[in-house]
C-alpha atoms as a PDB file:
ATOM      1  CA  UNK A   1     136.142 117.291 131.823  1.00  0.00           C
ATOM      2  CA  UNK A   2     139.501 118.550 130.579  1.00  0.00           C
ATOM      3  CA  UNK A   3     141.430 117.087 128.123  1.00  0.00           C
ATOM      4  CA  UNK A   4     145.261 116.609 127.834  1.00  0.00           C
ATOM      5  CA  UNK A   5     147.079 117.577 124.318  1.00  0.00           C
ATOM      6  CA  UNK A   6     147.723 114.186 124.746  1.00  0.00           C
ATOM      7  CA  UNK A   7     144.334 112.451 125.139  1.00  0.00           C
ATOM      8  CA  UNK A   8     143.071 114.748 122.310  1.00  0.00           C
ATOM      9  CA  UNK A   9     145.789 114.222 119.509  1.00  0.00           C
ATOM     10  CA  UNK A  10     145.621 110.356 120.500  1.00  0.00           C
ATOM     11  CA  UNK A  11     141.806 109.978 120.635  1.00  0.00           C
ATOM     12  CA  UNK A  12     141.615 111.863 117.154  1.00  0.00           C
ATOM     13  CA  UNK A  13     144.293 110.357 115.046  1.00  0.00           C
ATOM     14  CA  UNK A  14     142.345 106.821 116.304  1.00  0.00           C
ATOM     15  CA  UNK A  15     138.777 108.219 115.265  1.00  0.00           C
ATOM     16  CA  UNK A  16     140.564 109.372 112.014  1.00  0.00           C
ATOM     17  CA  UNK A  17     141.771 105.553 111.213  1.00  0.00           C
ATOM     18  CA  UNK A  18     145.145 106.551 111.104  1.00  0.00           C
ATOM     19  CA  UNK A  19     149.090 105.837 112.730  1.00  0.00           C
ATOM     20  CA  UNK A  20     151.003 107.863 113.807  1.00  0.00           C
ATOM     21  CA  UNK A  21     153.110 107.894 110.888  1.00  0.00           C
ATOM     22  CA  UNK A  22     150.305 109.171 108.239  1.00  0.00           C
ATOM     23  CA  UNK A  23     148.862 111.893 110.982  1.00  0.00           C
ATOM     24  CA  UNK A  24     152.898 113.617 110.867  1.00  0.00           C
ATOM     25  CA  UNK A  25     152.983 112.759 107.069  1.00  0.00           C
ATOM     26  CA  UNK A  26     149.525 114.753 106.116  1.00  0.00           C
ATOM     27  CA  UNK A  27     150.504 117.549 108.900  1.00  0.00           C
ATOM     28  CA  UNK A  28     154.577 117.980 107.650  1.00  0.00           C
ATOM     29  CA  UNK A  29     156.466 116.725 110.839  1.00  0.00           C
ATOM     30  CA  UNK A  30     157.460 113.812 111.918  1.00  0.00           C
ATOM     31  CA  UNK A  31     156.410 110.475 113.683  1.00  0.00           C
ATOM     32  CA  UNK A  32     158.194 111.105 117.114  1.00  0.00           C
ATOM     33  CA  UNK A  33     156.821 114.879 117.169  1.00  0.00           C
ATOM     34  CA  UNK A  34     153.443 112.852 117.179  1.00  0.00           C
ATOM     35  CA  UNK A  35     154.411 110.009 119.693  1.00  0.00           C
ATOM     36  CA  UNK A  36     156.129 112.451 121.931  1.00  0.00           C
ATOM     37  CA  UNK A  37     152.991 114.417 122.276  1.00  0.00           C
ATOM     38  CA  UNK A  38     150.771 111.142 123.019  1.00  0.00           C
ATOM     39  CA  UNK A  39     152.852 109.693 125.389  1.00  0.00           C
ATOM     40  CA  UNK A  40     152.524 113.350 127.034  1.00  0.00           C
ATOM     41  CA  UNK A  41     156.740 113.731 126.816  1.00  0.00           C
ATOM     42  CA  UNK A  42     156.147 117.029 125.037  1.00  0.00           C
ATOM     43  CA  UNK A  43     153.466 119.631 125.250  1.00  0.00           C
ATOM     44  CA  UNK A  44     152.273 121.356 121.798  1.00  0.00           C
ATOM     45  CA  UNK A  45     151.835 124.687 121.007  1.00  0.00           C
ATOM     46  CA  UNK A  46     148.379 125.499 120.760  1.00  0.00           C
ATOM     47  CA  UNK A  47     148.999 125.840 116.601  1.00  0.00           C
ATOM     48  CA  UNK A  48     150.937 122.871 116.579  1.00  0.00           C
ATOM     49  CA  UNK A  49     147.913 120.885 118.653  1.00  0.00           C
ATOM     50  CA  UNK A  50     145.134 122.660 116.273  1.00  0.00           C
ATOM     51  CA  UNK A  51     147.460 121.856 112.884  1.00  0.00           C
ATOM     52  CA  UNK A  52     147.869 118.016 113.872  1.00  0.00           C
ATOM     53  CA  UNK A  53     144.037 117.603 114.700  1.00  0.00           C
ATOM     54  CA  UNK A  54     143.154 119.607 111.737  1.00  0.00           C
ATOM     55  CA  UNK A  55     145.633 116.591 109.881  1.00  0.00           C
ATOM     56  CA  UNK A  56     143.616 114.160 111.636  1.00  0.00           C
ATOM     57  CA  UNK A  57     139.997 115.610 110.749  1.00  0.00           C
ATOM     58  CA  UNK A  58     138.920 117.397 113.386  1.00  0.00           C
ATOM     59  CA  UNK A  59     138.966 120.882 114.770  1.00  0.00           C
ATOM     60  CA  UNK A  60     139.724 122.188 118.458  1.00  0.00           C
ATOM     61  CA  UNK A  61     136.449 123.758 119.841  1.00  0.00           C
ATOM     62  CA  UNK A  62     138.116 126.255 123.085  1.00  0.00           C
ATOM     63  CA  UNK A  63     135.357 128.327 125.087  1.00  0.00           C
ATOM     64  CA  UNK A  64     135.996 130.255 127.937  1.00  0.00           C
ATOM     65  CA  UNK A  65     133.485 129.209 130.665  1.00  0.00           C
ATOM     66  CA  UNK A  66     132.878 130.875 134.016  1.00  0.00           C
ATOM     67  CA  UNK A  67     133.784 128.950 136.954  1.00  0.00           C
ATOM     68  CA  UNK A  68     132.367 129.934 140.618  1.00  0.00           C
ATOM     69  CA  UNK A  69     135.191 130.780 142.839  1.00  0.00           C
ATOM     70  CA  UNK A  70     134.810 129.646 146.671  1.00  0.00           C
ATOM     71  CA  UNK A  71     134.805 132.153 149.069  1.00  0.00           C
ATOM     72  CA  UNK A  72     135.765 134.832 146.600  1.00  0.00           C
ATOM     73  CA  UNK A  73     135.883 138.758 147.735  1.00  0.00           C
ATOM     74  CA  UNK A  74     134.014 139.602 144.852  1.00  0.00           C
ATOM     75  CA  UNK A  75     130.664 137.153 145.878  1.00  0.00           C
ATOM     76  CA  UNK A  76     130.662 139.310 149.224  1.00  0.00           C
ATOM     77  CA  UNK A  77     128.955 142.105 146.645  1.00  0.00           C
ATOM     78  CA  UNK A  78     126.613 139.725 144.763  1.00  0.00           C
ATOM     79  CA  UNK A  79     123.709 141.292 147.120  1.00  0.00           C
ATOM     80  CA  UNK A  80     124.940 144.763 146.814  1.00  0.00           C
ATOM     81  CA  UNK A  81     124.925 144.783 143.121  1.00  0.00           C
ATOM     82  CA  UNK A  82     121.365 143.235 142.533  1.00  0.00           C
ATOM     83  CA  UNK A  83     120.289 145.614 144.656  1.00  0.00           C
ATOM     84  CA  UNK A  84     120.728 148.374 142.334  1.00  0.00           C
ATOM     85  CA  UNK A  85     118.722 149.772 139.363  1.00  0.00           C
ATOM     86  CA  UNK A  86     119.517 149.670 136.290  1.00  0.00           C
ATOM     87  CA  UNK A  87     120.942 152.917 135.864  1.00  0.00           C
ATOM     88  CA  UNK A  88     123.023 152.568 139.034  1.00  0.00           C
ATOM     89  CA  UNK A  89     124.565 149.349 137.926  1.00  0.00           C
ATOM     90  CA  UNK A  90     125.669 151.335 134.729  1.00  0.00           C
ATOM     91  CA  UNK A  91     127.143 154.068 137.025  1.00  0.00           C
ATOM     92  CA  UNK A  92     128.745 151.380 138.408  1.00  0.00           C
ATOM     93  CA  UNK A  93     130.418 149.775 134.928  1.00  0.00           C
ATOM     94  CA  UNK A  94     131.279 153.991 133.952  1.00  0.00           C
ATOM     95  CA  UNK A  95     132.967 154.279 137.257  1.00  0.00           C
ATOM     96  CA  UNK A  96     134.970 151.321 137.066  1.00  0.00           C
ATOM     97  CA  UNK A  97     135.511 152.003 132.968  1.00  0.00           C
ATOM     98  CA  UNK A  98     137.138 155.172 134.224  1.00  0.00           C
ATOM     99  CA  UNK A  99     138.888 154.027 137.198  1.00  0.00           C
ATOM    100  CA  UNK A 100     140.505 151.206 134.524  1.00  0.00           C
ATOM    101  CA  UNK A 101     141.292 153.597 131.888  1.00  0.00           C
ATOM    102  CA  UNK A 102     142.921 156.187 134.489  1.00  0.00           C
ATOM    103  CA  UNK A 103     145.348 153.018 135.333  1.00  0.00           C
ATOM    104  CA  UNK A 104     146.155 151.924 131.774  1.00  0.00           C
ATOM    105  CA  UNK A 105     147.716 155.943 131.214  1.00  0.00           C
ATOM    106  CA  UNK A 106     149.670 155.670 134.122  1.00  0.00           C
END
């Protein structure tokens, strides 16, 4: 479940014991940068979020993670592609290597 900037800076300046005031003291800003991003009135950068939980203790963890898309074009070749050998599904990544790298010059 996703978290809000908001929900995480709150949730770890609590688990680190501290206010609002000593989080923006031991990061170098200031207590309404802190309550405006906890009361979700501002949204940090993503070095300003990692730099205030860092100040609190803690460090962001991000991962990429695939999601299944509904009804996506691309699941309509799922039974093409397994099909294949080996070697043909490497054709396959060469081809479209190519094809990507003839669009990148131009």
């Amino acid at each position: 479940m996703p978290s809000s900037p908001a929900s995480l800076l709150k949730d770890a300046r609590r688990r680190g014991g501290l206010s609002q005031r000593q989080l923006a003291s031991r990061a170098g800003t200031s207590q309404s940068v802190v309550s405006r991003i906890e009361l979700g009135e501002t949204s940090p950068s993503w070095d300003t979020l990692c730099q205030l939980l860092a100040a609190a203790g803690f460090e962001l963890d991000a991962q990429l993670l695939v999601r299944p898309v509904d009804n996506s074009h691309m699941l309509a070749d799922v039974a093409r592609i397994r099909a294949l050998t080996p070697a043909q599904r490497l054709a396959e990544v060469a081809n479209l290597s190519r094809f990507d790298a003839s669009i990148r010059r131009g």
